[in-house]
Every structure is written in structure tokens, then in C-alpha cells.
N, C-alpha and C. Protein backbone atom coordinates (compact mmCIF):
# COMPACT_ATOMS: atom_id res chain seq x y z
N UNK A 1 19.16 80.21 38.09
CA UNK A 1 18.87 78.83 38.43
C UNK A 1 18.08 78.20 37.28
N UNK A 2 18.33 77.10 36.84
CA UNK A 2 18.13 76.22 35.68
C UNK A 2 16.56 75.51 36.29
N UNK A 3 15.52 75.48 35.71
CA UNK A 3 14.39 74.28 36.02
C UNK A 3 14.60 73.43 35.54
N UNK A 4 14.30 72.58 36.54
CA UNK A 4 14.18 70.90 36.11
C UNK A 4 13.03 70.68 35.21
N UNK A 5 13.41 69.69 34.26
CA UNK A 5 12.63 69.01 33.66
C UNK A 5 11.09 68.33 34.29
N UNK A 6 11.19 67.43 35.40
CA UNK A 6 10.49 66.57 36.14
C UNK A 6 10.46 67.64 36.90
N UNK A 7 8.73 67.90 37.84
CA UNK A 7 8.31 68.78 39.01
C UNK A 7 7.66 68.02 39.60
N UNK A 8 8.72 67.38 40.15
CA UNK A 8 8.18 66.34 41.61
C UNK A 8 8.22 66.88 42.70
N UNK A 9 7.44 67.09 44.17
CA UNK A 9 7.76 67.36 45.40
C UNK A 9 8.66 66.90 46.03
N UNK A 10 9.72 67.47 46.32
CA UNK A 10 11.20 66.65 46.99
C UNK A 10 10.38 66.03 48.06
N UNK A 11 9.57 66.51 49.22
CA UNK A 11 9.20 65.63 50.36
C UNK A 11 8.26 64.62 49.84
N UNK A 12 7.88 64.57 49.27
CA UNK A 12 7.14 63.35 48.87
C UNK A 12 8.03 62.34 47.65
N UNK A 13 8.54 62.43 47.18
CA UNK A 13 9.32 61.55 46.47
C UNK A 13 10.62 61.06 46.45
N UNK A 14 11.25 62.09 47.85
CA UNK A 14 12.43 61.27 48.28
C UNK A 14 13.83 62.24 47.23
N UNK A 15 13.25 62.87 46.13
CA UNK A 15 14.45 63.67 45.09
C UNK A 15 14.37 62.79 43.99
N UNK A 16 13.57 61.68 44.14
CA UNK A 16 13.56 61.32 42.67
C UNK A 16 13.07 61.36 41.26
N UNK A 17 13.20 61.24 40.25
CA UNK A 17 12.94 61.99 39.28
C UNK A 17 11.72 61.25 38.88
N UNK A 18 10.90 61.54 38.14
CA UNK A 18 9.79 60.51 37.30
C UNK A 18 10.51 59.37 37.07
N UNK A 19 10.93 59.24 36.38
CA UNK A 19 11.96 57.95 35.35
C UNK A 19 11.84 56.85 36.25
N UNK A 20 12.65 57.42 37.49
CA UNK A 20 13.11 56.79 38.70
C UNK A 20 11.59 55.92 39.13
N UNK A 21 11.22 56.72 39.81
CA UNK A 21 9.97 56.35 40.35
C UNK A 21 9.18 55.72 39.59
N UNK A 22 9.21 55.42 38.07
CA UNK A 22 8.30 54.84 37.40
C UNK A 22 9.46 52.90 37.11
N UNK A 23 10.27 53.50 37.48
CA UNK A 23 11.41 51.80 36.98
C UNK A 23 10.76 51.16 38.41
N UNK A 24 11.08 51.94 39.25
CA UNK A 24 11.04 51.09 40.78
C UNK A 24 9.98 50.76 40.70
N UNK A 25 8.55 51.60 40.58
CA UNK A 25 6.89 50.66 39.86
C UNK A 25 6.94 49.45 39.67
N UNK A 26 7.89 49.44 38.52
CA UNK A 26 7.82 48.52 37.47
C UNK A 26 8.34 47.09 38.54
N UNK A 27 9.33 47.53 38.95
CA UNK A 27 10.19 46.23 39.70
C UNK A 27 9.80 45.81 40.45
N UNK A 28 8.96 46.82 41.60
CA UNK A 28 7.78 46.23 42.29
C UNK A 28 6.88 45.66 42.07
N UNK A 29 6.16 45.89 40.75
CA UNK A 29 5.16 44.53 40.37
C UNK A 29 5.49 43.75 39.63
N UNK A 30 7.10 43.66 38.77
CA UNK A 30 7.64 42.40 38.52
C UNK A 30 7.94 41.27 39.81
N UNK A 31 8.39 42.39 41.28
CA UNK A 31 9.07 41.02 42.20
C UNK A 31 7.43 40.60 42.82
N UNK A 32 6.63 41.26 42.84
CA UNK A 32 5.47 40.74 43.36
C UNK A 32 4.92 39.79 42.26
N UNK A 33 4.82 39.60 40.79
CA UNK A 33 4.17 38.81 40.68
C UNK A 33 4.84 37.47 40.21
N UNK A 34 6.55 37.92 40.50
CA UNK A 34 7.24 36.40 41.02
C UNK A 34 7.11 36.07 42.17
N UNK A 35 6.90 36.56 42.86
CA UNK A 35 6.68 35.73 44.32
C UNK A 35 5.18 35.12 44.23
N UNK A 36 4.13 35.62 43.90
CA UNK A 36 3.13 35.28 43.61
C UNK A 36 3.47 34.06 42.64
N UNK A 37 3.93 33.45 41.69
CA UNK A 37 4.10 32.41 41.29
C UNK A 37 4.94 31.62 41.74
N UNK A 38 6.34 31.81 42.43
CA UNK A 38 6.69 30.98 43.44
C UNK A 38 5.58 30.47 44.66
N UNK A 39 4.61 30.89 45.34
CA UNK A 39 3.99 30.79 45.78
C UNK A 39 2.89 30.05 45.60
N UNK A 40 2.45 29.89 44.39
CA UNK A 40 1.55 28.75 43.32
C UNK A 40 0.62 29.44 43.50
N UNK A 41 0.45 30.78 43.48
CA UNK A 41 -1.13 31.82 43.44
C UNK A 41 -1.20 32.31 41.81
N UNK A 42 -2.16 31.86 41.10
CA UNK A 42 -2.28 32.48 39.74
C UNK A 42 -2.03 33.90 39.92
N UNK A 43 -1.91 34.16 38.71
CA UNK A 43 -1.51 35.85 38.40
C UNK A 43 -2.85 36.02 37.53
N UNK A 44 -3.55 37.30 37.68
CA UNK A 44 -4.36 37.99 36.76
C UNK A 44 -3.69 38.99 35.55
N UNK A 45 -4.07 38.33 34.54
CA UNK A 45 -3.58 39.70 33.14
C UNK A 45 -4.80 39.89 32.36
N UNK A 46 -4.43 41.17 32.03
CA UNK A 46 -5.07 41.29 30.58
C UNK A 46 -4.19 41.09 29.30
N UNK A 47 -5.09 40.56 28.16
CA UNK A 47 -4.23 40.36 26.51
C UNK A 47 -4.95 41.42 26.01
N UNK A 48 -4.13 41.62 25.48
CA UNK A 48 -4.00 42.94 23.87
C UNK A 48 -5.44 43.45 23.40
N UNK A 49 -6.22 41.95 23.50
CA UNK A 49 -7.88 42.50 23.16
C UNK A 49 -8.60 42.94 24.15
N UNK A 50 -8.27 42.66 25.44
CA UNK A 50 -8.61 43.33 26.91
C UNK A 50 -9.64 41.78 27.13
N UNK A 51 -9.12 40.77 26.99
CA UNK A 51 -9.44 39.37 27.73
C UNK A 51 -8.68 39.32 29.17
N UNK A 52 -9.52 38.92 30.01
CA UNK A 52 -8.98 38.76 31.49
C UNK A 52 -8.47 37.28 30.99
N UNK A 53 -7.62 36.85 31.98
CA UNK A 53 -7.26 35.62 31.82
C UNK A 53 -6.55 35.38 33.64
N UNK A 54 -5.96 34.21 34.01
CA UNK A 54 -5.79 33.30 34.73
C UNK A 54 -4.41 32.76 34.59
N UNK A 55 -3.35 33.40 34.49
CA UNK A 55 -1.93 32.79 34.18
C UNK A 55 -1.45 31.64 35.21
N UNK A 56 -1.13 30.55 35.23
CA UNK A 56 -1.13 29.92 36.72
C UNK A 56 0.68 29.66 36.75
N UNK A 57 1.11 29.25 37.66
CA UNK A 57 2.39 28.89 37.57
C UNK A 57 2.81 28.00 36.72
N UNK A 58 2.50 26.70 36.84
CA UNK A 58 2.76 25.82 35.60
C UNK A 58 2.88 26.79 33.90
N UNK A 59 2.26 27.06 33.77
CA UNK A 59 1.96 27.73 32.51
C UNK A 59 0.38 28.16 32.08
N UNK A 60 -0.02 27.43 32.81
CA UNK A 60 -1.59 26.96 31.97
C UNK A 60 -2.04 28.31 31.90
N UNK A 61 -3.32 28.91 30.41
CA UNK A 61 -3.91 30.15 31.27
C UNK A 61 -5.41 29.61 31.17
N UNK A 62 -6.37 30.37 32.01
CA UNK A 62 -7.90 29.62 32.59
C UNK A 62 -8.51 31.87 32.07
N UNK A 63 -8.99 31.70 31.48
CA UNK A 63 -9.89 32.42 30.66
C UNK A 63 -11.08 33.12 31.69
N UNK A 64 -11.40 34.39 32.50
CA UNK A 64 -12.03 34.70 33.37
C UNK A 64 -13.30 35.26 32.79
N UNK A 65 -14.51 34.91 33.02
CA UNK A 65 -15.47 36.16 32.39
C UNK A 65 -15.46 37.39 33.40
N UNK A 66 -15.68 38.40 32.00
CA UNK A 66 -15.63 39.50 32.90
C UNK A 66 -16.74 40.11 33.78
N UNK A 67 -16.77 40.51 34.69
CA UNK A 67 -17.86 40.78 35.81
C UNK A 67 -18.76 42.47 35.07
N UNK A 68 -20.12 42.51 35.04
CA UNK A 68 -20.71 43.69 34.79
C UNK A 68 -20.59 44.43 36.08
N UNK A 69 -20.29 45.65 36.35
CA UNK A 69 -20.22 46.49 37.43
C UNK A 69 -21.03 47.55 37.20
């Protein structure tokens, strides 16, 4: 018997491979944060320098300070 590459738990992941499970991630927080802008709720990102920012639907972005924790 050949090992798989990916050692995922079949009951917990349904048989799917990493790959898999990491696209569907992805698509899940692409359709969530279109609905979130259909919806007219800003989106939170970070940029490249690790600036929070405020993306809003229109376009605009609104610049967040970041909170000390």
C-alpha cells in the first residue's frame, strides 16, 4: 500500500486532501467578504506594511489605529 502525500483524518475532513480544503478556505472568505460589501458593511484588511485599514464598498479606504492589547 502506497502513502499518501497529505495525512488528513478521513472523519474529520470528509477525504479531502489539504489543497482541497485550503481552495474551499479561500472561497469562503472571498464569498463572505462579497456579501459583506453587497451589504454596505466595510471590510477590514491589512497592507503589505501591516496598516489596518477600512475598505468600504464605494471604494474609499478609512485608515484604523491599531489597538495596544
Amino acid at each position: 500500500m502506497e502513502a499518501r502525500e497529505e495525512s488528513n483524518d478521513y472523519d474529520l475532513t470528509f477525504g479531502l486532501t489539504d489543497d482541497e480544503l485550503t481552495e474551499r478556505f479561500v472561497q469562503a472568505v472571498r464569498l463572505a467578504i462579497e456579501r459583506d460589501k453587497i451589504m454596505g458593511i466595510p471590510v477590514i484588511r491589512v497592507d503589505a506594511d501591516g496598516k489596518i485599514y477600512k475598505e468600504y464598498p464605494d471604494g474609499h479606504l478609512e485608515h484604523v489605529a491599531a489597538s495596544k492589547a
